[in-house]
C-alpha atoms as a PDB file:
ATOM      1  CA  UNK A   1     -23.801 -28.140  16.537  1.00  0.00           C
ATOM      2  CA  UNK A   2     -20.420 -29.788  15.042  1.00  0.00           C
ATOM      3  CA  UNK A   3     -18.713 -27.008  16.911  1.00  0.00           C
ATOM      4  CA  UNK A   4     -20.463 -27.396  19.954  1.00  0.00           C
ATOM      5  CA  UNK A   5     -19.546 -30.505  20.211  1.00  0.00           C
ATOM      6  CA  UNK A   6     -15.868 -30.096  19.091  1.00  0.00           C
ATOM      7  CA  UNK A   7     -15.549 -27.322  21.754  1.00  0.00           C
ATOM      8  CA  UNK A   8     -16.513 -29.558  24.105  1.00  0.00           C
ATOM      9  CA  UNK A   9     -14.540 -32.559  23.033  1.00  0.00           C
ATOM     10  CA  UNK A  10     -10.793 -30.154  23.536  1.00  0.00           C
ATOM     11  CA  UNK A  11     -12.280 -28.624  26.994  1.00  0.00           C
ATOM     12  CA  UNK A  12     -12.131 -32.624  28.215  1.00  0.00           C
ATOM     13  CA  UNK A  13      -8.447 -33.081  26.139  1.00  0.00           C
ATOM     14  CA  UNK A  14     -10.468 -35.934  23.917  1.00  0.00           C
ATOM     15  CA  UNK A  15      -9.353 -36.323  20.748  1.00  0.00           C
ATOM     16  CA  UNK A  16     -11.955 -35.412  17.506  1.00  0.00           C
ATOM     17  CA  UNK A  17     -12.798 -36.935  14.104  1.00  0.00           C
ATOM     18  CA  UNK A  18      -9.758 -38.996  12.780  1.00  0.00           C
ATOM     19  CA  UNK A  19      -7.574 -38.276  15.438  1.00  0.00           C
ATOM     20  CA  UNK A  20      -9.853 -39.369  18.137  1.00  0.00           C
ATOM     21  CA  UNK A  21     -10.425 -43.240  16.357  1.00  0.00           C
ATOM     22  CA  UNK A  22      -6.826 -43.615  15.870  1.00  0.00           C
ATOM     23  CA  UNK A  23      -6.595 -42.789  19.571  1.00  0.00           C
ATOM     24  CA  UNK A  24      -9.506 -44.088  21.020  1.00  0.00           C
ATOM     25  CA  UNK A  25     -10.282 -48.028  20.082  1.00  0.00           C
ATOM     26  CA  UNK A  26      -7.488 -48.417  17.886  1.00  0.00           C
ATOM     27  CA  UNK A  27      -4.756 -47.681  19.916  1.00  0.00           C
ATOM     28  CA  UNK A  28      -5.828 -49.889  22.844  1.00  0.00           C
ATOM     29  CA  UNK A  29      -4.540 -52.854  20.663  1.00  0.00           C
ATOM     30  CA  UNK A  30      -7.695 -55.377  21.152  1.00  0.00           C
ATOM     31  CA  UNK A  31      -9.243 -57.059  18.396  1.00  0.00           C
ATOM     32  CA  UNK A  32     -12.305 -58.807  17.562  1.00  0.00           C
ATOM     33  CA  UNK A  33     -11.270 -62.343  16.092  1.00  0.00           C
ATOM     34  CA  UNK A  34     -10.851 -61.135  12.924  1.00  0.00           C
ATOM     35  CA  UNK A  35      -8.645 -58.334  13.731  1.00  0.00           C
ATOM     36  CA  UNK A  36     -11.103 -55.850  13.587  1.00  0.00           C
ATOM     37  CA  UNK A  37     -10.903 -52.710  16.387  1.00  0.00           C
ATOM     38  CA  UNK A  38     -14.875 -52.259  16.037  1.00  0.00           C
ATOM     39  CA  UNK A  39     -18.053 -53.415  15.038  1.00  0.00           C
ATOM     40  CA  UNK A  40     -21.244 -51.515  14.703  1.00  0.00           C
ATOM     41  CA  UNK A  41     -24.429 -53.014  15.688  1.00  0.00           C
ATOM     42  CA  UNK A  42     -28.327 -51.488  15.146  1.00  0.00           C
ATOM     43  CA  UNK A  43     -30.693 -52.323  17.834  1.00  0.00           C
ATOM     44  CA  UNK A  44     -33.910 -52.797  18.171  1.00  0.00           C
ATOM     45  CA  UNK A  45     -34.181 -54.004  14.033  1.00  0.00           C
ATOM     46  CA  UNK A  46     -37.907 -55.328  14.808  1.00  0.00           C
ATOM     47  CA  UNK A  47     -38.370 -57.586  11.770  1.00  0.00           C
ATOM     48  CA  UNK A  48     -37.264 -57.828   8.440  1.00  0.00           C
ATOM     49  CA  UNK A  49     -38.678 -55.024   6.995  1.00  0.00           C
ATOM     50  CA  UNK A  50     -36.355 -52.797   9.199  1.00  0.00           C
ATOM     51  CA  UNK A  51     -33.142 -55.195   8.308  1.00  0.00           C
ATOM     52  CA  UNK A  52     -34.346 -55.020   5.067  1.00  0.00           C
ATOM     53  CA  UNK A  53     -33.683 -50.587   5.750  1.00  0.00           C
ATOM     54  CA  UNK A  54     -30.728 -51.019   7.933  1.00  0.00           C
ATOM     55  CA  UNK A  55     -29.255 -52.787   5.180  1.00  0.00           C
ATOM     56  CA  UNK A  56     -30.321 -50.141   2.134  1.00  0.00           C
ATOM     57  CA  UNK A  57     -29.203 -47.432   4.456  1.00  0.00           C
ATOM     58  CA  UNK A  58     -25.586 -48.948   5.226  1.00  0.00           C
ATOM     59  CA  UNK A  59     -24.934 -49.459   2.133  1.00  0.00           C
ATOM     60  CA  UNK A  60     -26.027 -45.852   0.814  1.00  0.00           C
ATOM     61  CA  UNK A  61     -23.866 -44.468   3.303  1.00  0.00           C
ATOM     62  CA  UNK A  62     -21.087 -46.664   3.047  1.00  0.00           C
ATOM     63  CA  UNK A  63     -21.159 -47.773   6.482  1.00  0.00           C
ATOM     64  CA  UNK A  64     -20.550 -51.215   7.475  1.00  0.00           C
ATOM     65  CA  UNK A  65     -23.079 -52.698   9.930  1.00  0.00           C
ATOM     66  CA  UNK A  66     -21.838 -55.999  11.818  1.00  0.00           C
ATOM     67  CA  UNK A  67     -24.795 -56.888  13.808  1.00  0.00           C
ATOM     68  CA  UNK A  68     -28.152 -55.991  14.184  1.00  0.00           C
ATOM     69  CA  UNK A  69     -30.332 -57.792  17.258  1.00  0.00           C
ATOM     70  CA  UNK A  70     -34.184 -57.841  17.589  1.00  0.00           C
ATOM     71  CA  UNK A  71     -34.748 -56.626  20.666  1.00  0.00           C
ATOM     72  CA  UNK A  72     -38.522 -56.913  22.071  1.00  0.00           C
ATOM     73  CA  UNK A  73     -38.492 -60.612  21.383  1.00  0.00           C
ATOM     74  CA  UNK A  74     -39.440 -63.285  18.655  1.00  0.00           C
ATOM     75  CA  UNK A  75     -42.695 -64.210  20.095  1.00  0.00           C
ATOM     76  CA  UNK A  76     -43.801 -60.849  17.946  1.00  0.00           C
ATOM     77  CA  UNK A  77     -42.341 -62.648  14.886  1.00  0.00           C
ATOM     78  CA  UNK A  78     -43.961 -65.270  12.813  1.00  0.00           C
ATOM     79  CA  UNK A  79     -41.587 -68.271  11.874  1.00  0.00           C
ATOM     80  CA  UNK A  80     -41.451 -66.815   8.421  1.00  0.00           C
ATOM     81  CA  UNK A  81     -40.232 -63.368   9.639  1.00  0.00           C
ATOM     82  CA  UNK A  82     -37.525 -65.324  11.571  1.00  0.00           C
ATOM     83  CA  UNK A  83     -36.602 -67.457   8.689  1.00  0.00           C
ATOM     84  CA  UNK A  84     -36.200 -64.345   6.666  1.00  0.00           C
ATOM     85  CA  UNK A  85     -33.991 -62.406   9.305  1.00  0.00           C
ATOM     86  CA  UNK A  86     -31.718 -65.308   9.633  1.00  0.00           C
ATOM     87  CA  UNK A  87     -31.726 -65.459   5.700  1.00  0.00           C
ATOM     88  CA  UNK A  88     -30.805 -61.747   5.536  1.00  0.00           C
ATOM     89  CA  UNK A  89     -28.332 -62.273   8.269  1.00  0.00           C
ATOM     90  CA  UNK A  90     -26.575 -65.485   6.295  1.00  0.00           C
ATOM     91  CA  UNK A  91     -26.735 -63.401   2.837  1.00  0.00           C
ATOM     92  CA  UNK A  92     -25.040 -60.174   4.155  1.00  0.00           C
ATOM     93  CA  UNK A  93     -22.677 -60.998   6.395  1.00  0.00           C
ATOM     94  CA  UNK A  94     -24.708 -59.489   9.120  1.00  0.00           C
ATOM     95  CA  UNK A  95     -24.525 -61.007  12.872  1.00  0.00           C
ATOM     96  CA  UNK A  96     -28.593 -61.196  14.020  1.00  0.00           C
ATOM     97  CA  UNK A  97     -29.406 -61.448  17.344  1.00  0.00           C
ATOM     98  CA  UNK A  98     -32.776 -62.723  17.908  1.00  0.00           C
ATOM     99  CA  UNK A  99     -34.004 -62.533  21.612  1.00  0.00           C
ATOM    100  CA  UNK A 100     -36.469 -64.927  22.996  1.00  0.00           C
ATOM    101  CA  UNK A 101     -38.676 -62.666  24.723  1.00  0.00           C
ATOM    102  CA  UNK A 102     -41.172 -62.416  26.670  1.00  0.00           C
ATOM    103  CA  UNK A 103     -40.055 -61.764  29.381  1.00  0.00           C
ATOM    104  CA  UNK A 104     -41.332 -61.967  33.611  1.00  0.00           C
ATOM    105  CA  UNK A 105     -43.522 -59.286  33.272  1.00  0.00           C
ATOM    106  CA  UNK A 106     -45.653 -60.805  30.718  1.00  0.00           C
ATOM    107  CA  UNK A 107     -44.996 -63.973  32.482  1.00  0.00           C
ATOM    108  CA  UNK A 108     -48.028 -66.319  33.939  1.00  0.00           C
ATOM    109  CA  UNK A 109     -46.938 -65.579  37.569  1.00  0.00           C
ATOM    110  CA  UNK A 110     -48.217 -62.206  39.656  1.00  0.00           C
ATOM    111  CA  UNK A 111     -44.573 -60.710  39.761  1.00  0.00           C
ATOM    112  CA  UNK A 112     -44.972 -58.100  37.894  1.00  0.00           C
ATOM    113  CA  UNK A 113     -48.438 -56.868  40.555  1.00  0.00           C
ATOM    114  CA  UNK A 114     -46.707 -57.712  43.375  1.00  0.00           C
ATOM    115  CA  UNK A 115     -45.136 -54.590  45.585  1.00  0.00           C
ATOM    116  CA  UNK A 116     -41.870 -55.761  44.467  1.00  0.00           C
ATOM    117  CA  UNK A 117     -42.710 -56.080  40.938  1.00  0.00           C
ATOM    118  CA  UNK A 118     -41.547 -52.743  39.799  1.00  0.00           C
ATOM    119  CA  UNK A 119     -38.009 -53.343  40.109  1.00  0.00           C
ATOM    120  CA  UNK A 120     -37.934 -57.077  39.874  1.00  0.00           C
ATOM    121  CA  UNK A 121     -40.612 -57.634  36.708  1.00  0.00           C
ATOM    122  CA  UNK A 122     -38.079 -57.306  33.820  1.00  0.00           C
ATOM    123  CA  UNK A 123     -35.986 -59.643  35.039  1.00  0.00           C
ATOM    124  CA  UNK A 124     -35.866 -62.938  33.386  1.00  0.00           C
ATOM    125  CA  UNK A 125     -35.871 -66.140  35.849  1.00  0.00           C
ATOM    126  CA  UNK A 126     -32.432 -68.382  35.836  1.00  0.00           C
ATOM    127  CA  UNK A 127     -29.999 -67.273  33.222  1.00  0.00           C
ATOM    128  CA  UNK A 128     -29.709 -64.314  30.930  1.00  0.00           C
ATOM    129  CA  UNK A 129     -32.230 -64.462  28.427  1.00  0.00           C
ATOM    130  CA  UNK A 130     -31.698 -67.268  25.538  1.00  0.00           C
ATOM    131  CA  UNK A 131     -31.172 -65.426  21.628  1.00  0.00           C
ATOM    132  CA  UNK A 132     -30.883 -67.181  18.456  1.00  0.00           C
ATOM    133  CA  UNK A 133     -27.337 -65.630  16.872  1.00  0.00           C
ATOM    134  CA  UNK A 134     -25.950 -66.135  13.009  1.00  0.00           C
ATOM    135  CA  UNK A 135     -22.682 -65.468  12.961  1.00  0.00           C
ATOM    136  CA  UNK A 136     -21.539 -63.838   9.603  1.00  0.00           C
ATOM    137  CA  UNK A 137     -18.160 -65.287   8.275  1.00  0.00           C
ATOM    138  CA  UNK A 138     -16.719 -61.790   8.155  1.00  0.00           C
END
C-alpha cells in the first residue's frame, strides 16, 4: 500500500515522507502563535474515556496531539464528564473543544419535518455553534 501511495504521490510531482513536510506546511512560512507549522487535533473524542485513549495512544507513539474537540455535543455529557475533560485538557497541555450541541434538528421547532428540513435541519439558528475551549499553554 506504502508504494501505492508513493507512486501516486511522484505521478502528481508531490513531495513524500520528509521531503514532502519540509515542503509542504513548513515552507509556506506561517506559524501558529507559538511558532509552530502544525498542530494535530482528534475529533470526535466523545468523553473522557476516549481522551483518556487519545492520550495513552499519543504518547505510545510519540505523537504529539494539540487538540482534541467533542463533537456530538455536551448535552450527552454529565457535568462531571465535562469537568474531567477540561481537567485532562488543563493537565496535558491538550486544547478541548467542547461543542454545545444539540443542534436544529433535535430542536423544539418542526424544521427538521418540514420539506425543507433535509438540507436546512443541521443548521444551527444565529451564529456558529457556541464550544467551551481550554487553551493549553503550549
Amino acid at each position: 500500500m506504502r508504494e501505492r501511495v508513493a507512486d501516486a504521490l511522484s505521478s502528481l510531482d508531490l513531495p513524500q515522507g520528509r521531503a514532502r513536510a519540509a515542503r509542504g506546511a513548513l515552507a509556506s512560512g506561517r506559524r501558529f502563535a507559538d511558532g509552530s507549522a502544525w498542530r494535530v487535533e482528534i475529533p470526535s473524542v466523545e468523553g473522557p474515556e476516549a481522551m483518556r485513549a487519545v492520550m495513552a495512544e499519543s504518547a505510545k507513539r510519540t505523537v504529539p496531539v494539540h487538540r482534541v474537540s467533542q463533537g456530538s455535543g455536551t448535552a450527552l455529557l454529565t457535568d462531571a464528564e465535562l469537568g474531567e475533560m477540561a481537567d485532562l485538557g488543563r493537565a496535558s497541555g491538550y486544547e478541548v473543544v467542547l461543542w454545545a450541541g444539540l443542534r436544529a434538528a433535535w430542536d423544539i421547532s418542526a424544521m427538521a419535518r418540514s420539506s425543507s428540513g433535509a438540507t436546512g435541519s443541521a443548521a444551527v439558528r444565529g451564529s456558529p455553534p457556541p464550544c467551551v475551549t481550554t487553551r493549553s499553554k503550549r
